[in-house]
PDB file of N, CA and C in Angstrom:
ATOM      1  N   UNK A   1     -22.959   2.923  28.716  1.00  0.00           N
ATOM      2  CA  UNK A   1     -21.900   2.163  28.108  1.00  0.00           C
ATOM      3  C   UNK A   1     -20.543   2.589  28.666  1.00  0.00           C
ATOM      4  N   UNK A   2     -20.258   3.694  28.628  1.00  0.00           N
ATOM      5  CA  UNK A   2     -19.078   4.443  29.623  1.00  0.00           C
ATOM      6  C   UNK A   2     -19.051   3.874  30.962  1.00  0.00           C
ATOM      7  N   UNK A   3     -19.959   3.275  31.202  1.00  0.00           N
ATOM      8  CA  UNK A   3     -19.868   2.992  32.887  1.00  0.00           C
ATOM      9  C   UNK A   3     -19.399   1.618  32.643  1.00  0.00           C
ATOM     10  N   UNK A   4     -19.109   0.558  31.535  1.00  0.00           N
ATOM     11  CA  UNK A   4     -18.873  -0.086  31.542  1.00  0.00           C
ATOM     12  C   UNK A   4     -17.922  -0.514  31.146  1.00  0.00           C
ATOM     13  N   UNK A   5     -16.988   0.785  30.493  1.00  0.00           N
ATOM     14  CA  UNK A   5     -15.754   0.652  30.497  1.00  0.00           C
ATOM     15  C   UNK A   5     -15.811   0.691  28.899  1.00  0.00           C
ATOM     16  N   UNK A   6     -16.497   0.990  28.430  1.00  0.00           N
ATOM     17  CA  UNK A   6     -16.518   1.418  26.881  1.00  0.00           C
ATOM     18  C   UNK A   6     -16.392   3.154  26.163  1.00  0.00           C
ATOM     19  N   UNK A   7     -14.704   3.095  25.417  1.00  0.00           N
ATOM     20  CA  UNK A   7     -15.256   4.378  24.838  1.00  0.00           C
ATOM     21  C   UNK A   7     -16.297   4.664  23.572  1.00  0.00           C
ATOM     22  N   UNK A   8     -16.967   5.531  23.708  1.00  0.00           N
ATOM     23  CA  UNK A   8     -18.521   5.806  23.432  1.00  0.00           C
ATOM     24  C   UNK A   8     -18.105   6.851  22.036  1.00  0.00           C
ATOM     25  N   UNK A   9     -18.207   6.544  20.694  1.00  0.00           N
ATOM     26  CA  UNK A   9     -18.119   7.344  19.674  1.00  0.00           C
ATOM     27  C   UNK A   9     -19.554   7.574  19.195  1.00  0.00           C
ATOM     28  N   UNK A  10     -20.126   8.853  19.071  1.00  0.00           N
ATOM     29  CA  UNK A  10     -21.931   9.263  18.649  1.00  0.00           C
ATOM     30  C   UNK A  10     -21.114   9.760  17.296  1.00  0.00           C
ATOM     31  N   UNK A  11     -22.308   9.226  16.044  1.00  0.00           N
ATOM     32  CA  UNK A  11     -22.390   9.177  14.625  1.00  0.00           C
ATOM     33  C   UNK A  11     -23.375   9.805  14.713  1.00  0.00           C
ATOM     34  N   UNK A  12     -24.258  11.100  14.159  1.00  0.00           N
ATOM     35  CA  UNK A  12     -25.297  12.142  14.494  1.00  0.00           C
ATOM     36  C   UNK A  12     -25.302  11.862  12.805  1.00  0.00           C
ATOM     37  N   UNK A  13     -26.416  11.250  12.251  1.00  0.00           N
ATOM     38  CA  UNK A  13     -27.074  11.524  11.545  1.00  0.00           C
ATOM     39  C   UNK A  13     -28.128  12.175  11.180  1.00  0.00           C
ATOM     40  N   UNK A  14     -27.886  13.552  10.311  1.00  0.00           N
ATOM     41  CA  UNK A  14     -28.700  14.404  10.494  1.00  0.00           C
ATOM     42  C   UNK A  14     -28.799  15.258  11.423  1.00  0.00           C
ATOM     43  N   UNK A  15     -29.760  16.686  11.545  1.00  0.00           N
ATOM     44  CA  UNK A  15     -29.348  17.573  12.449  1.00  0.00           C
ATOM     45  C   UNK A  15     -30.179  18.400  13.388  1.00  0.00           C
ATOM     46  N   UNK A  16     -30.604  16.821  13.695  1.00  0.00           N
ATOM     47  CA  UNK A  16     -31.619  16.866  15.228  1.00  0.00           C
ATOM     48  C   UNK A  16     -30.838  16.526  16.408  1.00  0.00           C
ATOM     49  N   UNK A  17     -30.993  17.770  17.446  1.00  0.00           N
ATOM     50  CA  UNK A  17     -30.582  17.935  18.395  1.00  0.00           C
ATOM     51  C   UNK A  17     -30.395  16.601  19.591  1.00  0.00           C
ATOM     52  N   UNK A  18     -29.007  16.369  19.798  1.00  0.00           N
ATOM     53  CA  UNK A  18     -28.981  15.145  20.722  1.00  0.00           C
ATOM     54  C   UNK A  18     -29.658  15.073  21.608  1.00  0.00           C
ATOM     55  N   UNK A  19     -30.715  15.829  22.293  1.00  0.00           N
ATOM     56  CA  UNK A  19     -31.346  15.540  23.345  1.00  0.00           C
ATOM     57  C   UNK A  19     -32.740  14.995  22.343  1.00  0.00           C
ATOM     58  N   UNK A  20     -32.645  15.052  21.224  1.00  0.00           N
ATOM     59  CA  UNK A  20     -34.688  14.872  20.827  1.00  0.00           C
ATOM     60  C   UNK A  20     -34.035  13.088  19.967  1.00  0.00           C
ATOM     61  N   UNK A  21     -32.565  13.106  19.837  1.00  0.00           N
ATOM     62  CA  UNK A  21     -32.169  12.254  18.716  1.00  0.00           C
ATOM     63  C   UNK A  21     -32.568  11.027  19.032  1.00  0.00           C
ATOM     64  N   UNK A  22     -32.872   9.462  18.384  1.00  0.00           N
ATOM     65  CA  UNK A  22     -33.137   8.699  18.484  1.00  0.00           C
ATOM     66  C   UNK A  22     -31.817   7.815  18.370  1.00  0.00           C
ATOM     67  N   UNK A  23     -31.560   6.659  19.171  1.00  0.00           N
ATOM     68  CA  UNK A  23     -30.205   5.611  18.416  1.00  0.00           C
ATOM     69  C   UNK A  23     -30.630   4.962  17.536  1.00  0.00           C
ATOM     70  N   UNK A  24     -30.170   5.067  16.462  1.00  0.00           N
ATOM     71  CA  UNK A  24     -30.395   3.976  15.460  1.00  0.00           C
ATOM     72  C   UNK A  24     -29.831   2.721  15.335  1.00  0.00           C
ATOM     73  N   UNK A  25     -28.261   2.428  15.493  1.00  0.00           N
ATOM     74  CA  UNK A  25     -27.698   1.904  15.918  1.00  0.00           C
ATOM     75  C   UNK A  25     -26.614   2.309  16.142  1.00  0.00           C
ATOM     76  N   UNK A  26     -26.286   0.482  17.447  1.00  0.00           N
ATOM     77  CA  UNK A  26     -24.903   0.400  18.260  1.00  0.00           C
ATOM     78  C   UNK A  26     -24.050  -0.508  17.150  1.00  0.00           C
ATOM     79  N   UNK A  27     -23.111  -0.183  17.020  1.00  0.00           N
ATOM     80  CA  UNK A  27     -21.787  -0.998  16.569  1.00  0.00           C
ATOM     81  C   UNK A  27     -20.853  -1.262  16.983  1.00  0.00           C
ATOM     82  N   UNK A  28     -20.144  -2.246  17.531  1.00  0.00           N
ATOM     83  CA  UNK A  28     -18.827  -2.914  18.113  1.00  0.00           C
ATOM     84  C   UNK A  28     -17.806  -1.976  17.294  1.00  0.00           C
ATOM     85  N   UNK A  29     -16.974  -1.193  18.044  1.00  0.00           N
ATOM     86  CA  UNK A  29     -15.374  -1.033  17.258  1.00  0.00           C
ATOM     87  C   UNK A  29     -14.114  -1.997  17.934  1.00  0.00           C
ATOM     88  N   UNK A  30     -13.240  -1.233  17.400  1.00  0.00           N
ATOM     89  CA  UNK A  30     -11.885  -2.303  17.458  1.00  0.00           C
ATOM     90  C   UNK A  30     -11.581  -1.717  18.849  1.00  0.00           C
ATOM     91  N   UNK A  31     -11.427  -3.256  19.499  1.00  0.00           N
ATOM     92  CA  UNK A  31     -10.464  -3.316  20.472  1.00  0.00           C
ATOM     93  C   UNK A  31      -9.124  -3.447  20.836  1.00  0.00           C
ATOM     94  N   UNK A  32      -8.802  -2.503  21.316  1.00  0.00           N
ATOM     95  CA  UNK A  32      -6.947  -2.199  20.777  1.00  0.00           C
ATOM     96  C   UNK A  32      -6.120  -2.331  22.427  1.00  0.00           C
ATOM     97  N   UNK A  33      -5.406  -2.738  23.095  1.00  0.00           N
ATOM     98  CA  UNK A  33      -3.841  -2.757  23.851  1.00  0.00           C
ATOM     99  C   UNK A  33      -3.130  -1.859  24.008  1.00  0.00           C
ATOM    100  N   UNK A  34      -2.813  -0.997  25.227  1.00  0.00           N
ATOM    101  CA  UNK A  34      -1.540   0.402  24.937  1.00  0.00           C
ATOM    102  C   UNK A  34      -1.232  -0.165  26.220  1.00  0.00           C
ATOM    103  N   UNK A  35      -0.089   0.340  26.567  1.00  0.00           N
ATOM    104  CA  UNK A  35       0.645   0.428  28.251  1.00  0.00           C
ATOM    105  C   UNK A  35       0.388   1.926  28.710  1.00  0.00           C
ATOM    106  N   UNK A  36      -0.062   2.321  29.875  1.00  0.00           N
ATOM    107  CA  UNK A  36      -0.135   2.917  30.418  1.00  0.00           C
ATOM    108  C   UNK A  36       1.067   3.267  31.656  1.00  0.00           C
ATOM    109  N   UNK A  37       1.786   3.830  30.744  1.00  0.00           N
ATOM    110  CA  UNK A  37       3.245   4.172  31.557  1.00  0.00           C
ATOM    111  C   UNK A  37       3.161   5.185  32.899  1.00  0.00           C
ATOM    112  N   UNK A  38       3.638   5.623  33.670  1.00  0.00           N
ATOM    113  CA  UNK A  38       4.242   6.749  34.902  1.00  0.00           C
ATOM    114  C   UNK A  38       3.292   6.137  36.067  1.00  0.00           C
ATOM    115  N   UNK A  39       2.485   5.557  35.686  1.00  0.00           N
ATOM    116  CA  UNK A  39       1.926   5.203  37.206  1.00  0.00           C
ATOM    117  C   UNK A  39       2.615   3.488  38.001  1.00  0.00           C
ATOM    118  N   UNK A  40       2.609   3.914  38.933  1.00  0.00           N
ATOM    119  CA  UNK A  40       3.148   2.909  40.076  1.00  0.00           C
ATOM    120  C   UNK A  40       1.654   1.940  39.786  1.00  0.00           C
ATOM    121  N   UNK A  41       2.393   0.219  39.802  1.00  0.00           N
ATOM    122  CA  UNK A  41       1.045  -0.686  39.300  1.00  0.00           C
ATOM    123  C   UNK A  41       1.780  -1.271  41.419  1.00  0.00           C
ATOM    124  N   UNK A  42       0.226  -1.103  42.373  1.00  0.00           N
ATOM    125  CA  UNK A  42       0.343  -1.905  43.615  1.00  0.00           C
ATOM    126  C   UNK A  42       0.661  -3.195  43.361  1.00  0.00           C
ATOM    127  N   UNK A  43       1.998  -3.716  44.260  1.00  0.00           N
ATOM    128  CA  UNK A  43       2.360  -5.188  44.135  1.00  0.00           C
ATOM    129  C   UNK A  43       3.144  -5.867  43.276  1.00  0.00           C
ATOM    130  N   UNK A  44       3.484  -4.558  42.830  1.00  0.00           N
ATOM    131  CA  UNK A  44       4.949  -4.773  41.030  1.00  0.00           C
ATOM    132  C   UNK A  44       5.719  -3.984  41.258  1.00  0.00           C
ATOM    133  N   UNK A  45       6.502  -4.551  40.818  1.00  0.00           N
ATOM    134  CA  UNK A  45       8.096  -3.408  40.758  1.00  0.00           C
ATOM    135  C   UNK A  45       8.195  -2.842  39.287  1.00  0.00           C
ATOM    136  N   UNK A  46       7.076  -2.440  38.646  1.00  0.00           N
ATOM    137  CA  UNK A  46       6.861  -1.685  37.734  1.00  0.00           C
ATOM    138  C   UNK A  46       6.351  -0.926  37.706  1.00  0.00           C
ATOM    139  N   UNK A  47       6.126   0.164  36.502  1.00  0.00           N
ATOM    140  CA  UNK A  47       5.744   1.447  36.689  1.00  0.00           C
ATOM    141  C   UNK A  47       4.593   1.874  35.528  1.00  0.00           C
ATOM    142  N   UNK A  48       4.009   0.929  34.966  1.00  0.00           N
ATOM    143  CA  UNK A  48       3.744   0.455  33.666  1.00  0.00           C
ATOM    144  C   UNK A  48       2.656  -0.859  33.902  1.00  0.00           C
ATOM    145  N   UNK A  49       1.402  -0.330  33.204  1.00  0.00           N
ATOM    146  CA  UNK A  49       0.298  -1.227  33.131  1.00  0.00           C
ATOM    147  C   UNK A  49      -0.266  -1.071  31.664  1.00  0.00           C
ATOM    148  N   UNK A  50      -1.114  -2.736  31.599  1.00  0.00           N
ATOM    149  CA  UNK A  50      -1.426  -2.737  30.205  1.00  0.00           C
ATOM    150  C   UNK A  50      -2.941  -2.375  29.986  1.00  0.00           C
ATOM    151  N   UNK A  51      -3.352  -1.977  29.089  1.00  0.00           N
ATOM    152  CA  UNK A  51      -4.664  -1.195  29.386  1.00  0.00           C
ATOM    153  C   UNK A  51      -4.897  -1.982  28.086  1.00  0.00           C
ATOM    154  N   UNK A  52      -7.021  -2.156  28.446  1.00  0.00           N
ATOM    155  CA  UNK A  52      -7.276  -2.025  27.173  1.00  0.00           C
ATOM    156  C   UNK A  52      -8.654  -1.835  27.053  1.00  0.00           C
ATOM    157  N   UNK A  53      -8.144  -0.940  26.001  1.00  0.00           N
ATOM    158  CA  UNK A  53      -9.870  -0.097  25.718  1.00  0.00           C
ATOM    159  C   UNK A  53     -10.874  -0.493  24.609  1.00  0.00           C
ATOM    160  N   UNK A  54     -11.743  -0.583  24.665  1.00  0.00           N
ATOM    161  CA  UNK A  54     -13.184  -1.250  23.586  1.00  0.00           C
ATOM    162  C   UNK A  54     -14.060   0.385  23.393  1.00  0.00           C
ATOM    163  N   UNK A  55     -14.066   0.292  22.047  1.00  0.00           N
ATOM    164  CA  UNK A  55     -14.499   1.421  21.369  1.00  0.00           C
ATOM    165  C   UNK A  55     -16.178   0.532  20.889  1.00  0.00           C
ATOM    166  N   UNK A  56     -16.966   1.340  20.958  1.00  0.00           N
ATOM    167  CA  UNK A  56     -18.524   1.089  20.551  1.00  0.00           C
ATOM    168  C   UNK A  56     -19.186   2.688  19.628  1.00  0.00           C
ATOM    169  N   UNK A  57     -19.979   1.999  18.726  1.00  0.00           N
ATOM    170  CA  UNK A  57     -19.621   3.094  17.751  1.00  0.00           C
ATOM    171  C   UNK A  57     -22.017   3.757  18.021  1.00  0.00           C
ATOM    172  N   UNK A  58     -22.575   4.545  18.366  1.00  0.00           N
ATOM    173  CA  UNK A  58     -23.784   4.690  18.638  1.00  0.00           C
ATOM    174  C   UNK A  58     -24.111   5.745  17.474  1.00  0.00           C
ATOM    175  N   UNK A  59     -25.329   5.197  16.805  1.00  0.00           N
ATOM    176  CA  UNK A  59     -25.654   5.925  15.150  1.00  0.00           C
ATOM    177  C   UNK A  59     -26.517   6.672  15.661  1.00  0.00           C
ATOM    178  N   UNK A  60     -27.346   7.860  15.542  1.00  0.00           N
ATOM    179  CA  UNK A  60     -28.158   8.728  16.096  1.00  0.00           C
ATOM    180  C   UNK A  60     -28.586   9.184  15.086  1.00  0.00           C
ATOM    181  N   UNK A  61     -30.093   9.742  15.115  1.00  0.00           N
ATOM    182  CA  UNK A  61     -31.036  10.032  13.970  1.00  0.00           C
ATOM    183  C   UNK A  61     -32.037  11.328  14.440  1.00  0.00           C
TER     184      UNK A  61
END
């Protein structure tokens, strides 16, 4: 999911070790807008890009 440009929040239900854990479930979070200021955007005379990140929420058992 990270490779797809999703940040990845794990909900560990219970206290079996993430490598044995099962997903129980995936859940959509909020997708939110920030500017990503100090970097040079190629082909703009700005310095400032708009980003936006998608949160996904993974339940583990």
């Amino acid at each position: 999911m990270r490779s797809q440009g999703y940040t990845v929040i794990v909900n560990r239900l219970g206290n079996t070790p993430l490598d044995r854990a099962e997903v129980v479930a995936v859940r959509q979070g909020q997708t939110y807008t920030h500017i990503n200021a100090g970097q040079a955007v190629y082909g703009s005379n700005t310095n400032y890009s708009t980003v936006e990140d998608n949160i996904v929420y993974v339940d583990v058992k």
